[in-house]
Protein backbone atom coordinates (compact mmCIF):
# COMPACT_ATOMS: atom_id res chain seq x y z
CA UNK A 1 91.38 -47.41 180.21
CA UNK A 2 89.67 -49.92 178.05
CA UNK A 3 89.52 -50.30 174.71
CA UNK A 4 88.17 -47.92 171.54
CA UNK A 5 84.92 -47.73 170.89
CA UNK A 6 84.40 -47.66 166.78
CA UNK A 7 82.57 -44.42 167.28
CA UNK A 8 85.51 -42.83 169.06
CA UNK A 9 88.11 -44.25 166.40
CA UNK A 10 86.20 -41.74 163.85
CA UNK A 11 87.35 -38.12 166.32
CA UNK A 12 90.71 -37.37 164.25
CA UNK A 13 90.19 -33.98 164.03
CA UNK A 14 91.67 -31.69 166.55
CA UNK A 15 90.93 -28.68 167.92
CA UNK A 16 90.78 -25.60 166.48
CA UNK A 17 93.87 -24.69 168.98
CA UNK A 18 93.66 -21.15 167.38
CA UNK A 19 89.94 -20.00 167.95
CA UNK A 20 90.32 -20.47 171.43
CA UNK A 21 91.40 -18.25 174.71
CA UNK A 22 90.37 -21.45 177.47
CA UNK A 23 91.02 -25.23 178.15
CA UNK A 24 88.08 -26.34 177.04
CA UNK A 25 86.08 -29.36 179.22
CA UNK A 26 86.83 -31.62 176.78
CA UNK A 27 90.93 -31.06 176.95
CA UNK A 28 90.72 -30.74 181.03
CA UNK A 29 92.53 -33.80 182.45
CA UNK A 30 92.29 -34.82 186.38
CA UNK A 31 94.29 -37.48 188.23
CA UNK A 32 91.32 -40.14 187.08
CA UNK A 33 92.07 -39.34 183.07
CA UNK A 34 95.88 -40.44 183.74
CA UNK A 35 96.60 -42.83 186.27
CA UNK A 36 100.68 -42.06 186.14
CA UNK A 37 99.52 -38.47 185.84
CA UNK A 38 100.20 -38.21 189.96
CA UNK A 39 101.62 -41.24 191.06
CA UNK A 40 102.02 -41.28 194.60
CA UNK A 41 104.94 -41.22 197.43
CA UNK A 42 107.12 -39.54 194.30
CA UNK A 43 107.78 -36.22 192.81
CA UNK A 44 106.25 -35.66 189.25
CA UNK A 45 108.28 -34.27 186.60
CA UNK A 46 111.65 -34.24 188.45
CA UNK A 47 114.84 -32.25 187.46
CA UNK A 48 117.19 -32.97 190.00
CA UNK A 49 120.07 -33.58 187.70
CA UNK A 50 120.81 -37.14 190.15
CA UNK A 51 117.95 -38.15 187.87
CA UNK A 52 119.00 -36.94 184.22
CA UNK A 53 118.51 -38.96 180.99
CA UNK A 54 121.87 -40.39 180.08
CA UNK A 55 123.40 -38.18 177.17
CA UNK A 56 125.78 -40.04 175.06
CA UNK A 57 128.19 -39.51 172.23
CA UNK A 58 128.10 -41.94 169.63
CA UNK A 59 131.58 -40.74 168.46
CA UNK A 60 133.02 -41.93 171.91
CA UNK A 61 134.89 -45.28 171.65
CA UNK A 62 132.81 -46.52 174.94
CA UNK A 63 129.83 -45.76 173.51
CA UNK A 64 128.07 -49.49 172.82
CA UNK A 65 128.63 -49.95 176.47
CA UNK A 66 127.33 -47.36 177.19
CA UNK A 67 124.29 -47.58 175.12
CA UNK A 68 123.31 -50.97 176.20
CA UNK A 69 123.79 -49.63 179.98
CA UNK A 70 121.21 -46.81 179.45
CA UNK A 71 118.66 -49.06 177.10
CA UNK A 72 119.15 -51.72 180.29
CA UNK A 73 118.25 -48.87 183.42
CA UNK A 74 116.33 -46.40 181.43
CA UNK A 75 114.88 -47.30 177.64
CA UNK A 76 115.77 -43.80 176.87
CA UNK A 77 118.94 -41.43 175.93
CA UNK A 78 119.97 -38.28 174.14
CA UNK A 79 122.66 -38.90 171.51
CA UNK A 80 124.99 -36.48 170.34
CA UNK A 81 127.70 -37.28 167.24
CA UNK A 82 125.52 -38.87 165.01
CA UNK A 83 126.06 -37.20 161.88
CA UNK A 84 122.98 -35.86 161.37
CA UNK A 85 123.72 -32.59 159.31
CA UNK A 86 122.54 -29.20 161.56
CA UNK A 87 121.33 -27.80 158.43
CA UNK A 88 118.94 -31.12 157.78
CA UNK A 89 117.43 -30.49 160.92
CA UNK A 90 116.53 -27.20 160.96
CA UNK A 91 115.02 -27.93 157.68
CA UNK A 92 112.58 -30.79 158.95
CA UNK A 93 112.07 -28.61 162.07
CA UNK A 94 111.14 -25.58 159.51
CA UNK A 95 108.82 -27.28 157.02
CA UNK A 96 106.95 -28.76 160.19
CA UNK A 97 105.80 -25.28 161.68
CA UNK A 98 104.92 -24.20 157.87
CA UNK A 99 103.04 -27.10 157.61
CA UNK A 100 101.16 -26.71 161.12
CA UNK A 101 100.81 -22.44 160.16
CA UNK A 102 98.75 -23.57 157.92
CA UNK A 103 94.82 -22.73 157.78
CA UNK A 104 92.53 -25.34 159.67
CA UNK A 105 90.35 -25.86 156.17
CA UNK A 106 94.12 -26.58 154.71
CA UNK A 107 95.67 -29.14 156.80
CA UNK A 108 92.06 -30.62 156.63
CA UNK A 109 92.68 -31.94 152.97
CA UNK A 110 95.27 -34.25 154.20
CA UNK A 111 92.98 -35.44 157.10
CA UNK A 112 93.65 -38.53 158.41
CA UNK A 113 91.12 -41.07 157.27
CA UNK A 114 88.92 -43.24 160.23
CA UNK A 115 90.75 -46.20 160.56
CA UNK A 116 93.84 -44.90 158.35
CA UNK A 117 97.50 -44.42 159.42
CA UNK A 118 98.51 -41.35 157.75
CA UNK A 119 97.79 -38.11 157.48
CA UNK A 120 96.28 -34.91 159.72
CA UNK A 121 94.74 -35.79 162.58
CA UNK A 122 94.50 -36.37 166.90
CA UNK A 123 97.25 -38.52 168.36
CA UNK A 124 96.61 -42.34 167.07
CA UNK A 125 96.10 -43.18 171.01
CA UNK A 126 93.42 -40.99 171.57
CA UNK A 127 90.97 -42.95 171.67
CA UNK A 128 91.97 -44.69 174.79
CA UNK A 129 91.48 -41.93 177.21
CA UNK A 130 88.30 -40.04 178.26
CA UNK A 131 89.99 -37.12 177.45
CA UNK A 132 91.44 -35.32 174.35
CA UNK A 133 94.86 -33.91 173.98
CA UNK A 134 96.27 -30.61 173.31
CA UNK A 135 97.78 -31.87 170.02
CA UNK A 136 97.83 -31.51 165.71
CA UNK A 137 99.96 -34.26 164.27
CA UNK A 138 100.96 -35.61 161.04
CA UNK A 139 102.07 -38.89 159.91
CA UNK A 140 104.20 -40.14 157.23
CA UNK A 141 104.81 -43.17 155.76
CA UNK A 142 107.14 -43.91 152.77
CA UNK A 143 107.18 -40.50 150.58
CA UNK A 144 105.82 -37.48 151.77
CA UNK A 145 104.66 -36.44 148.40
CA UNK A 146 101.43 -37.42 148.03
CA UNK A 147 100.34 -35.69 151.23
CA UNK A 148 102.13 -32.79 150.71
CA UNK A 149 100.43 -32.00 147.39
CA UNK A 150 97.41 -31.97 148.83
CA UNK A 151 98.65 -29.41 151.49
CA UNK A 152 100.61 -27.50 148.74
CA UNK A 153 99.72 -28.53 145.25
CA UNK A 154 102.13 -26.29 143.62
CA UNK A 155 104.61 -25.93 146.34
CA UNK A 156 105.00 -29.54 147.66
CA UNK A 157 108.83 -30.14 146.73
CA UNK A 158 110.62 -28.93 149.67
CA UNK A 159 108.51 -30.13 152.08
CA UNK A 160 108.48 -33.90 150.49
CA UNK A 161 112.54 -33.90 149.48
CA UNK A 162 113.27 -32.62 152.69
CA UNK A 163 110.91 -35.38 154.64
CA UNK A 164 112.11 -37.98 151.98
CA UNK A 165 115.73 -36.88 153.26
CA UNK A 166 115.54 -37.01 156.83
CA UNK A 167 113.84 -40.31 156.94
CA UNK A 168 117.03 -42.28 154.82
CA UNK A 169 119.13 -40.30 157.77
CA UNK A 170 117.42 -41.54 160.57
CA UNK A 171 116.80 -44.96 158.90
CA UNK A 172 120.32 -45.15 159.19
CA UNK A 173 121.20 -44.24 162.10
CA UNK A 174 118.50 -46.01 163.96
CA UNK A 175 119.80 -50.14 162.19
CA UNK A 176 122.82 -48.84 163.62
CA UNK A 177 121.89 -48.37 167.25
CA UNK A 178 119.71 -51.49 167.22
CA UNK A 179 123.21 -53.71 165.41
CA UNK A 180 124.97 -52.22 168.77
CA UNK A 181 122.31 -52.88 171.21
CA UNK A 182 121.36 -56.29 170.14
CA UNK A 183 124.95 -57.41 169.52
CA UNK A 184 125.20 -57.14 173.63
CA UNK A 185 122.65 -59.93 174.18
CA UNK A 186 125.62 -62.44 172.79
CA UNK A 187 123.41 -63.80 169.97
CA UNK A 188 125.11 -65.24 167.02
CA UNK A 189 125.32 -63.11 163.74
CA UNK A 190 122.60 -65.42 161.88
CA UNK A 191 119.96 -64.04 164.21
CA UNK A 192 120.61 -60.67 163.08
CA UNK A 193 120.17 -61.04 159.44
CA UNK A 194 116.86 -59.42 159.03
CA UNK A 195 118.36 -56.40 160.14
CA UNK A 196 120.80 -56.01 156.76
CA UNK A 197 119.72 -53.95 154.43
CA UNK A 198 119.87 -56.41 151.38
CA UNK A 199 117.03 -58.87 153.58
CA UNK A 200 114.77 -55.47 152.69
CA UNK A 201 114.63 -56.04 149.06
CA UNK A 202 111.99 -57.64 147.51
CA UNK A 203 108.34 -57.72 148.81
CA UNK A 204 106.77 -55.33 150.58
CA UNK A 205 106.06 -57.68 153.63
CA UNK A 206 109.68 -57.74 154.00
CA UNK A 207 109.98 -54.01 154.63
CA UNK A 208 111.06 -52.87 157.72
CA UNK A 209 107.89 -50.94 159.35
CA UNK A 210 108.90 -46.73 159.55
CA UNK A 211 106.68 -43.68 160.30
CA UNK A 212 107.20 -40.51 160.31
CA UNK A 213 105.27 -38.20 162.97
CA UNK A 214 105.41 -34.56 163.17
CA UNK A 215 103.50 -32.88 166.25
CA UNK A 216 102.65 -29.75 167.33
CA UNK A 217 101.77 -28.82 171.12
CA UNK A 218 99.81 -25.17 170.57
CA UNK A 219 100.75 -22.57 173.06
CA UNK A 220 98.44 -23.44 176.06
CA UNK A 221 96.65 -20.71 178.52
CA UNK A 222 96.60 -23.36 181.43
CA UNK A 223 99.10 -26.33 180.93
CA UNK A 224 98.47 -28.00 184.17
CA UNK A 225 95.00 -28.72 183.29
CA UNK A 226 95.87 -29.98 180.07
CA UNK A 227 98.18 -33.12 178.61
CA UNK A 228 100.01 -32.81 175.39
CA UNK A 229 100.31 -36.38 174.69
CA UNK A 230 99.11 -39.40 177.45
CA UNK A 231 101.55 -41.87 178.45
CA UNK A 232 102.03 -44.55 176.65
CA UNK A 233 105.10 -47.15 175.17
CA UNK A 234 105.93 -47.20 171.78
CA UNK A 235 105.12 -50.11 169.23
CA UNK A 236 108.71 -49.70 167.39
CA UNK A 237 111.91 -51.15 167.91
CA UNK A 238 113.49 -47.78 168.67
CA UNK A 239 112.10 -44.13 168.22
CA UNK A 240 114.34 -41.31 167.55
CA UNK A 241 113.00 -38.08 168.46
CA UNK A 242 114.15 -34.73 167.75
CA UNK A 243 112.64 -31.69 169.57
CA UNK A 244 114.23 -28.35 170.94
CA UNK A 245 111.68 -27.40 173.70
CA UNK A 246 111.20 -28.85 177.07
CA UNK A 247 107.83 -31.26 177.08
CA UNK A 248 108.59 -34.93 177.02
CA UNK A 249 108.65 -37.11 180.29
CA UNK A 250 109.44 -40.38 180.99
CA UNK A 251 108.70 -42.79 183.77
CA UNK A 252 111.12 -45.04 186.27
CA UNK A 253 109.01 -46.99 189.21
CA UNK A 254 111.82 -45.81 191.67
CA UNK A 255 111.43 -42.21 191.31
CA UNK A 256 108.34 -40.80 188.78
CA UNK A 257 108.31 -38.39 186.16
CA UNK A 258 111.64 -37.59 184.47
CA UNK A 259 111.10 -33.92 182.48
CA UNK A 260 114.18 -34.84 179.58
CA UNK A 261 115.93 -31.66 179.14
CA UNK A 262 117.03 -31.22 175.52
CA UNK A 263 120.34 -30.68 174.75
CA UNK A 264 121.52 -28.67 171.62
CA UNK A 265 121.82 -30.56 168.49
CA UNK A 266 120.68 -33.90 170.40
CA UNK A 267 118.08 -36.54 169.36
CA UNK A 268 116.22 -38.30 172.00
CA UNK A 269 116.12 -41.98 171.73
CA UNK A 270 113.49 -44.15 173.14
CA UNK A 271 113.16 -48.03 173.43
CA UNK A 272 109.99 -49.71 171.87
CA UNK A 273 107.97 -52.81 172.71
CA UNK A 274 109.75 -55.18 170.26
CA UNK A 275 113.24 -54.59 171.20
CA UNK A 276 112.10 -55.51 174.97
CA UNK A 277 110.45 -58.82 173.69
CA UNK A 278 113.36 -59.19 171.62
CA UNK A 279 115.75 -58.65 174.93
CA UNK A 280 113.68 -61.04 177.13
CA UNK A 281 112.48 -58.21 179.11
CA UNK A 282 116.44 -57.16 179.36
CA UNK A 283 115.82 -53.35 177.99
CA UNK A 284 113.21 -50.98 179.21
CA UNK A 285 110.36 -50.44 176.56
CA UNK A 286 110.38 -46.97 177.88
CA UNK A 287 106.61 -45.24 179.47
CA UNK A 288 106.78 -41.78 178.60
CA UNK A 289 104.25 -38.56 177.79
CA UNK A 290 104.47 -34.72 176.90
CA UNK A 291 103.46 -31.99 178.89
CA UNK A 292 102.56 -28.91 177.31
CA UNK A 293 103.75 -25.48 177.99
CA UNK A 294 102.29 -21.55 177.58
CA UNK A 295 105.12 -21.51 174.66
CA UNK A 296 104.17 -23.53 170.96
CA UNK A 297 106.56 -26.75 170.94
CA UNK A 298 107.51 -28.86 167.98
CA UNK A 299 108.84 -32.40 167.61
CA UNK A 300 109.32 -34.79 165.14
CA UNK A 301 109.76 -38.49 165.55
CA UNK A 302 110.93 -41.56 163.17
CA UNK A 303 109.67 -45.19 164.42
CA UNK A 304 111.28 -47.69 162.90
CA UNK A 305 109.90 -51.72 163.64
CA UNK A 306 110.51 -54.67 162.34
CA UNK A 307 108.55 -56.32 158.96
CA UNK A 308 104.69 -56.64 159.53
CA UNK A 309 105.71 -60.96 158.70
CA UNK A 310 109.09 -60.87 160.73
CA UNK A 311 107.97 -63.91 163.92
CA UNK A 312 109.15 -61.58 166.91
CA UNK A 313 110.31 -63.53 170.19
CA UNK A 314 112.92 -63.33 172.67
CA UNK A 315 116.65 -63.80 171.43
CA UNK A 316 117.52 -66.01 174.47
CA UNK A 317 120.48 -65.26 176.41
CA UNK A 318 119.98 -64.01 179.89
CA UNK A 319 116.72 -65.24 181.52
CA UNK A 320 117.07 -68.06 183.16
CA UNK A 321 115.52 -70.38 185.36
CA UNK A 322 115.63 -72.13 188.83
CA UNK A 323 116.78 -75.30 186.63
CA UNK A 324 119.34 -73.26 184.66
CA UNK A 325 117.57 -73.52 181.50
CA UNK A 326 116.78 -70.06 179.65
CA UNK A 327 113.15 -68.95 180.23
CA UNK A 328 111.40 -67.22 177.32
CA UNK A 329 108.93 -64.42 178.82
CA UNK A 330 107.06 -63.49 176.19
CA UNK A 331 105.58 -66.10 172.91
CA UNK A 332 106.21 -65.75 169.47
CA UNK A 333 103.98 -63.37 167.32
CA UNK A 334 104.58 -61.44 164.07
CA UNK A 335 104.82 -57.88 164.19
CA UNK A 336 101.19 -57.11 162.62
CA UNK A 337 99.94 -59.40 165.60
CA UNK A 338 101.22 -57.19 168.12
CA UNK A 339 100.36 -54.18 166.43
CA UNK A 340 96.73 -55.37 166.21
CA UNK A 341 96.63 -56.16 169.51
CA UNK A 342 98.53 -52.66 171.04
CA UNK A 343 96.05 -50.99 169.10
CA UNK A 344 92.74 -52.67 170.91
CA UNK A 345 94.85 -53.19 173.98
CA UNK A 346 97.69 -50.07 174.27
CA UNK A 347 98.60 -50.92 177.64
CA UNK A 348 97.52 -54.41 178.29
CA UNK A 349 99.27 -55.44 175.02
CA UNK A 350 102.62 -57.26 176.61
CA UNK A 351 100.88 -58.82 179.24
CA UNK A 352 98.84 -60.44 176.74
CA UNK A 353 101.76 -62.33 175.43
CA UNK A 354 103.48 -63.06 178.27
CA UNK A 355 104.26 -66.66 179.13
């Protein structure tokens, strides 16, 4: 899996998912597309509930414990009691399938641009992998307004307040979870500042970096030919992911595919990149991917990073050495420097930092 060609970067449209009655060749995957796709001596896609994603409610007094246990043996949890209102949900969750009913020549007017972030288009990682993926998604960043004027130029303010609401929610939610899984590396307070909310204001550079990605996984005649989104780790700090349908798996060494079951009113949580640099390796920068089904499947998730400027490197505490001095495994680099390099690199990016 090497790196994009500039000719592939340019194939952001998908599929016409609803002209067809096949799996095209060009959505068939094989072992050789996805090398985690069949790993061997282990069962893909287990249930067995010995192997179950943590759940965990964030109302329950042992709840940073247990938080920092889960981002430690798995990257990944379902969180229940976080305030999100029902109603809010089922909104978001509403305005995406109205926004993915559309017609083809619709959505097209908010098509992603080559080389852009936002927009209509094929998953950003696409590129990568010989193969494409049996996925429309659309990504926000900052108001949804513009975009959703040019989807519905005279009907755009429910889809744009609604969007514009969810993301304050999940923004704070998600500072929240990182205060309570950092605060278990015992690092003093000062190396937590850039996480308040009054280091934001000011500059744009400053800014913490959020996304908004909706997704839709069409109904598929033969999903075990097909792969709804490749496996890959995220470049965030933490993703929070809300979906109500069966699809997403992630990956442990010791025993394969994990299918995450969703619970009712849930959000999935998953572990990004930075917050294992920041953790010296400590918490699992989770591998995960989404299977599609014969049934249509929804999610949407928030990504929320740290400013494009912000220097990230590991907040020493744990790692240490044969001499009993701390070892840092990964080198400083700002956040854009990562990103630039996950996005030539995906895979190889945090073995290209490491020490």
């Amino acid at each position: 899996m090497g790196a994009p060609s500039d000719s592939s970067r340019n194939h952001v449209i998908p599929l016409d998912f609803g002209s067809i009655q096949t799996v095209p060749e060009s959505h068939v995957w094989s072992e050789s597309d996805d090398e985690y796709r069949y790993p061997s001596g282990v069962h893909s896609g287990t249930t067995n509930s010995c192997f179950s994603v943590p759940v965990i409610d964030l109302r329950d007094p042992n709840a940073p414990e247990l938080i920092t246990e889960a981002s430690e043996k798995w990257g990944v949890f379902q969180l229940t009691g976080h305030g999100i209102p029902t109603e809010l949900m089922e909104e978001v969750e509403s305005e995406t399938q109205r926004l993915f009913s559309l017609p083809v020549d619709r959505k097209l007017k908010a098509l992603r641009s080559p080389g852009g972030a936002t927009g209509y288009g094929q998953a950003m990682i696409s590129p990568f992998f010989p193969k494409h993926m049996w996925h429309e998604g659309f990504t926000i960043m900052g108001s949804a307004t513009d975009h959703a004027k040019q989807l519905w130029p005279h009907d755009f303010e429910v889809f744009s307040e609604t969007m514009d609401d969810y993301q304050k929610q999940m923004k704070a939610i998600i500072e929240q979870l990182i205060l309570i899984i950092l605060k278990s590396l015992d690092i003093n307070s000062q190396q937590l500042n850039w996480l308040k909310n009054d280091h934001y204001s000011g500059h744009e550079a400053t800014t913490p970096g959020t996304a908004l990605q909706l997704n839709y996984y069409p109904p598929c005649p033969d999903p075990n030919r097909a792969m709804g989104l490749a496996q890959h780790t995220d470049t965030s700090l933490v993703t929070i992911l809300q979906a109500q349908t069966s699809g997403l798996q992630i990956f442990r060494d010791d025993v394969g595919w994990i299918s995450v079951q969703p619970v009712r009113g849930a959000l999935t949580v998953n572990l990004g990149d930075f917050l294992h640099i920041l953790s010296n390796g400590r918490f699992v920068s989770v591998l995960h991917r989404v299977v599609v089904n014969p049934v249509q499947r929804f999610s949407v998730a928030y990504f929320y990073g740290p400013p494009s400027d912000f220097i990230v490197s590991p907040l020493l505490s744990r790692s240490v050495g044969d001499s009993g001095e701390i070892v840092a495994r990964y080198r400083s680099v700002t956040a854009k420097e990562f990103i630039d390099m996950k996005a030539k690199n995906l895979k190889r990016a945090l073995s290209l930092i490491k020490t």
